[in-house]
C-alpha atoms as a PDB file:
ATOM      1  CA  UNK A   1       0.000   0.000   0.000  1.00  0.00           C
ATOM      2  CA  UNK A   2       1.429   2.859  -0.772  1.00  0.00           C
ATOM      3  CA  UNK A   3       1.255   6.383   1.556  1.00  0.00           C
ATOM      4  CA  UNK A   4       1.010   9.657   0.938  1.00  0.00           C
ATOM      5  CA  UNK A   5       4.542  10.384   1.361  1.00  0.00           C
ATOM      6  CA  UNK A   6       5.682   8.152  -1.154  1.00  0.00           C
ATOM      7  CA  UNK A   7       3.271   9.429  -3.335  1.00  0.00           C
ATOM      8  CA  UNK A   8       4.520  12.743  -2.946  1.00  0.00           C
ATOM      9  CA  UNK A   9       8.054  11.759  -3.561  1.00  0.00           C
ATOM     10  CA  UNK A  10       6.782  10.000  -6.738  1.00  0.00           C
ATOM     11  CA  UNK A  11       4.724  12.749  -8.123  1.00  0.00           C
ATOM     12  CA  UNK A  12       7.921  14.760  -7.516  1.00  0.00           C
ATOM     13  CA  UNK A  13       9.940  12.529  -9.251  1.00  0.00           C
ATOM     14  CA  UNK A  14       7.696  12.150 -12.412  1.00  0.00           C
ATOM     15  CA  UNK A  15       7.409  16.370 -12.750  1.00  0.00           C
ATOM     16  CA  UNK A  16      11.481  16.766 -12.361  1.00  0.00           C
ATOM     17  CA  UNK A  17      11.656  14.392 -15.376  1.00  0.00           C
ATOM     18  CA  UNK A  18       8.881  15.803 -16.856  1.00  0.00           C
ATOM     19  CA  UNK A  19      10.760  19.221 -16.959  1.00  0.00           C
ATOM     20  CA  UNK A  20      14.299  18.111 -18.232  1.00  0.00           C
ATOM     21  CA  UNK A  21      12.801  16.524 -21.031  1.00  0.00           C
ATOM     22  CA  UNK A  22      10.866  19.795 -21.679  1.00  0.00           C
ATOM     23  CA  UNK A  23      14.179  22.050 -21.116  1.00  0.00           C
ATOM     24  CA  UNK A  24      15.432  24.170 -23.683  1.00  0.00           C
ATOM     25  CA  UNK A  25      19.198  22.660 -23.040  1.00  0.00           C
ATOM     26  CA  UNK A  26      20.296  20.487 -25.665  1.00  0.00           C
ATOM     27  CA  UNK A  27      17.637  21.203 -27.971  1.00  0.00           C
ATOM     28  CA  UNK A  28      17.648  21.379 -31.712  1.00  0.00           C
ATOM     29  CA  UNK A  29      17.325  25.103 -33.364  1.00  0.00           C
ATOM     30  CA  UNK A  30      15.059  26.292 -35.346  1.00  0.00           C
ATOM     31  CA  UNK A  31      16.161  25.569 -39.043  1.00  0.00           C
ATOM     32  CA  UNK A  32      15.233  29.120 -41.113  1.00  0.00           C
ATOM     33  CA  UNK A  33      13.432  29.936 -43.868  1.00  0.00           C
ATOM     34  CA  UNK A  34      14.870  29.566 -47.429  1.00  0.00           C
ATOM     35  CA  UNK A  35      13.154  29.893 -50.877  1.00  0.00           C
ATOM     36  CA  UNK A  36      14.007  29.809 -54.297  1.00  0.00           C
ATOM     37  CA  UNK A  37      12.751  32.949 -56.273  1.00  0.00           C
ATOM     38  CA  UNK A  38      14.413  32.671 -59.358  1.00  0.00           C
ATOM     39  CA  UNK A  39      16.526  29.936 -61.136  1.00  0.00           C
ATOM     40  CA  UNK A  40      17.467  28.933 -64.929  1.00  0.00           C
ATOM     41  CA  UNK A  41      20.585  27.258 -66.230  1.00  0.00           C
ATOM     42  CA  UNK A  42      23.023  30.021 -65.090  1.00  0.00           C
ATOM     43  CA  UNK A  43      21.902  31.081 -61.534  1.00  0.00           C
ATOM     44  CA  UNK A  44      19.838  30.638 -58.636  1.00  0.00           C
ATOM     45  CA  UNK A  45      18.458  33.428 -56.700  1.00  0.00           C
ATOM     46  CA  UNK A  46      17.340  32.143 -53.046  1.00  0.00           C
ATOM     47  CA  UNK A  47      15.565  34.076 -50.321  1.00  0.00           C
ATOM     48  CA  UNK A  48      16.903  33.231 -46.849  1.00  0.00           C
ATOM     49  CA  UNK A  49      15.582  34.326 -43.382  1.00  0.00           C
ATOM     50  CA  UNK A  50      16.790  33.429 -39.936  1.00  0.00           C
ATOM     51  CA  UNK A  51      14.941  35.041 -36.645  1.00  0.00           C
ATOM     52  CA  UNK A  52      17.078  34.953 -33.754  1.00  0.00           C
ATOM     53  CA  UNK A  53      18.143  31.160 -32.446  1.00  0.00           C
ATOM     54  CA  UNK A  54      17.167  29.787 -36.010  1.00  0.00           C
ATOM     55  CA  UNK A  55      19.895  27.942 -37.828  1.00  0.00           C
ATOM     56  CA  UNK A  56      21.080  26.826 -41.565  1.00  0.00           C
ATOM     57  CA  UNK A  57      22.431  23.629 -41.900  1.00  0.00           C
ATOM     58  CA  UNK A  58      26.130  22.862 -43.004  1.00  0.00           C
ATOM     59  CA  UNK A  59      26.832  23.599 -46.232  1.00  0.00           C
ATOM     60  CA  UNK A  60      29.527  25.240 -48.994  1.00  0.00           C
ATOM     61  CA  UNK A  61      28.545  28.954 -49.495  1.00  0.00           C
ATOM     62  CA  UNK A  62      32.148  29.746 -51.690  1.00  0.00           C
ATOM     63  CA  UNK A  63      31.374  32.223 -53.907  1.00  0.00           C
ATOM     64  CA  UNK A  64      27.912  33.211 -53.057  1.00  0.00           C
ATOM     65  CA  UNK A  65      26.645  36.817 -53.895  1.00  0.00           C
ATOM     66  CA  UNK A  66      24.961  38.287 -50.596  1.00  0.00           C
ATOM     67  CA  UNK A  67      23.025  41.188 -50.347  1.00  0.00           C
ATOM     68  CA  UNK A  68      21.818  41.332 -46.836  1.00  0.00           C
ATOM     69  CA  UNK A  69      18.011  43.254 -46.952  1.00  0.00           C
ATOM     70  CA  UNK A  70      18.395  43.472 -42.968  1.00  0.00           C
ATOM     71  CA  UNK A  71      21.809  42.625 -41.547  1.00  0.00           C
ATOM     72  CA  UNK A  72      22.454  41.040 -37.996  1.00  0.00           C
ATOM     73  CA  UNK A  73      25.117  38.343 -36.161  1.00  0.00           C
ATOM     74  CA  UNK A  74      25.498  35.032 -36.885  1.00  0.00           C
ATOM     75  CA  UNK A  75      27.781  32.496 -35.729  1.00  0.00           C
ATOM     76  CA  UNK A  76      29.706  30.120 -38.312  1.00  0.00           C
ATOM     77  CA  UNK A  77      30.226  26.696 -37.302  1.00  0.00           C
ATOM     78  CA  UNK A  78      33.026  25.045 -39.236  1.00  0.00           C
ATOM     79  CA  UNK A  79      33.050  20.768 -39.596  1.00  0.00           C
ATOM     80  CA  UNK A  80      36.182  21.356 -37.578  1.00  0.00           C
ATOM     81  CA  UNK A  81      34.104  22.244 -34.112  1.00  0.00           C
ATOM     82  CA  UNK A  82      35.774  26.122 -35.258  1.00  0.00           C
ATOM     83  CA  UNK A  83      33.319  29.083 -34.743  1.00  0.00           C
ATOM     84  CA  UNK A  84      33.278  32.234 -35.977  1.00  0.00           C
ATOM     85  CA  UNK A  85      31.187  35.562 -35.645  1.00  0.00           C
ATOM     86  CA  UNK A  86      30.119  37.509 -37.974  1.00  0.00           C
ATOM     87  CA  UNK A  87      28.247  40.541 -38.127  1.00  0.00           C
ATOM     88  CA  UNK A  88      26.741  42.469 -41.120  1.00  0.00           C
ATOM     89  CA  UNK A  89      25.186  45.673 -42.020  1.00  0.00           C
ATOM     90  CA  UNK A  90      21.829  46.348 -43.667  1.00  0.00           C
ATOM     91  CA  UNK A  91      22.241  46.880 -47.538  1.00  0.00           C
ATOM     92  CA  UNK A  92      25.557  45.451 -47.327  1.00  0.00           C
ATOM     93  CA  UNK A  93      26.378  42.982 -50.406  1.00  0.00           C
ATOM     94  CA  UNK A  94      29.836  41.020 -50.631  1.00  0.00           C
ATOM     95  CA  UNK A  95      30.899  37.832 -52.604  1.00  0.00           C
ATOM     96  CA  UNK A  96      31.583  35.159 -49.787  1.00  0.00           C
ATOM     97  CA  UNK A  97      35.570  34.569 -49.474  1.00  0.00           C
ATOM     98  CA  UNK A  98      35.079  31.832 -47.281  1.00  0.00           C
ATOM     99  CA  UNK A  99      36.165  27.795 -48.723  1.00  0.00           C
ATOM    100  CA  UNK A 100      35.494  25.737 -46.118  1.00  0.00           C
ATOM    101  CA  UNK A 101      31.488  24.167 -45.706  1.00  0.00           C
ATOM    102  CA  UNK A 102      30.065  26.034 -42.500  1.00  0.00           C
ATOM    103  CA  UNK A 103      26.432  26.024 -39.958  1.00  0.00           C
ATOM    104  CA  UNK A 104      25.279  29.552 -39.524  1.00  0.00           C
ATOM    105  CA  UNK A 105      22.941  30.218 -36.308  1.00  0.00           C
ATOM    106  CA  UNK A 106      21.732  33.687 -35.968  1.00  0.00           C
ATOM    107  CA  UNK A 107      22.522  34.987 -32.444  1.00  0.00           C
ATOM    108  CA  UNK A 108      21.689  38.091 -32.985  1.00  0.00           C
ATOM    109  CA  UNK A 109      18.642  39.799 -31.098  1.00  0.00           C
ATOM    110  CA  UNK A 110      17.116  40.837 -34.522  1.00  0.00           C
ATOM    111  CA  UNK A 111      15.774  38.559 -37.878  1.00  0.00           C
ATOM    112  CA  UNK A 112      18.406  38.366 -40.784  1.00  0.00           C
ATOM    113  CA  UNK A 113      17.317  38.608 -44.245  1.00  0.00           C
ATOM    114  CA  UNK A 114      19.829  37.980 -46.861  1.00  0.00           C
ATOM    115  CA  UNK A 115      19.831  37.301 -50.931  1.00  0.00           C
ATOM    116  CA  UNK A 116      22.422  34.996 -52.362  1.00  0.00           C
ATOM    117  CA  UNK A 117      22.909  34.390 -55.687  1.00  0.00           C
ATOM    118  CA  UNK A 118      24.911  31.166 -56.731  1.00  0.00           C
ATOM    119  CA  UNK A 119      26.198  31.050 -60.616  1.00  0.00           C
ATOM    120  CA  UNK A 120      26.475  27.870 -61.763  1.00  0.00           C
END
């Protein structure tokens, strides 16, 4: 038979699990929003937005054409375990230098919206 204490202690038990399961630690982000908007046999043309904590997944961005609509911070996560923050300005436009294959996470505390064009 079971008493009230150990009822208690069982309840308590089942609500502490309860909430590290439901805790924000370890948790996947966000992926953002991307969309093609234009593509034919010599480009693609692909909207991209990422609100704060949102994330794009690893891949190579060398020689990308960015023109950033509303700028912000992002971190760069490298295959390496390497990060890397960047920050960039509203209206700014640049042809991405970097090689290597990278994660970008906004971190910033506003929503980054960014063009990239890719010639193929």
């Amino acid at each position: 038979m079971m008493t009230l204490k150990m009822i208690s202690r069982t309840a308590l038990l089942v609500t502490s699990f309860a909430l590290i399961a439901a805790s924000p630690v370890g948790a996947q982000a966000k992926p953002g929003t991307t969309k093609t908007v234009f593509e034919n046999e010599k480009i693609t043309v692909v909207d991209n937005v990422l609100k704060p904590g949102e994330e794009s997944p690893s891949q190579d961005r060398a020689g990308l054409i960015l023109y950033y609509i509303s700028g912000g911070t992002v971190e760069r996560t490298f295959a390496d375990g390497k990060k890397e923050t960047v920050t960039r300005k509203t209206g700014q436009s640049l042809v991405n230098p970097e090689k290597r294959p990278y994660a970008v996470t906004n971190t910033g505390k506003t929503t980054l919206h960014v063009i990239t064009i890719k010639l193929k």
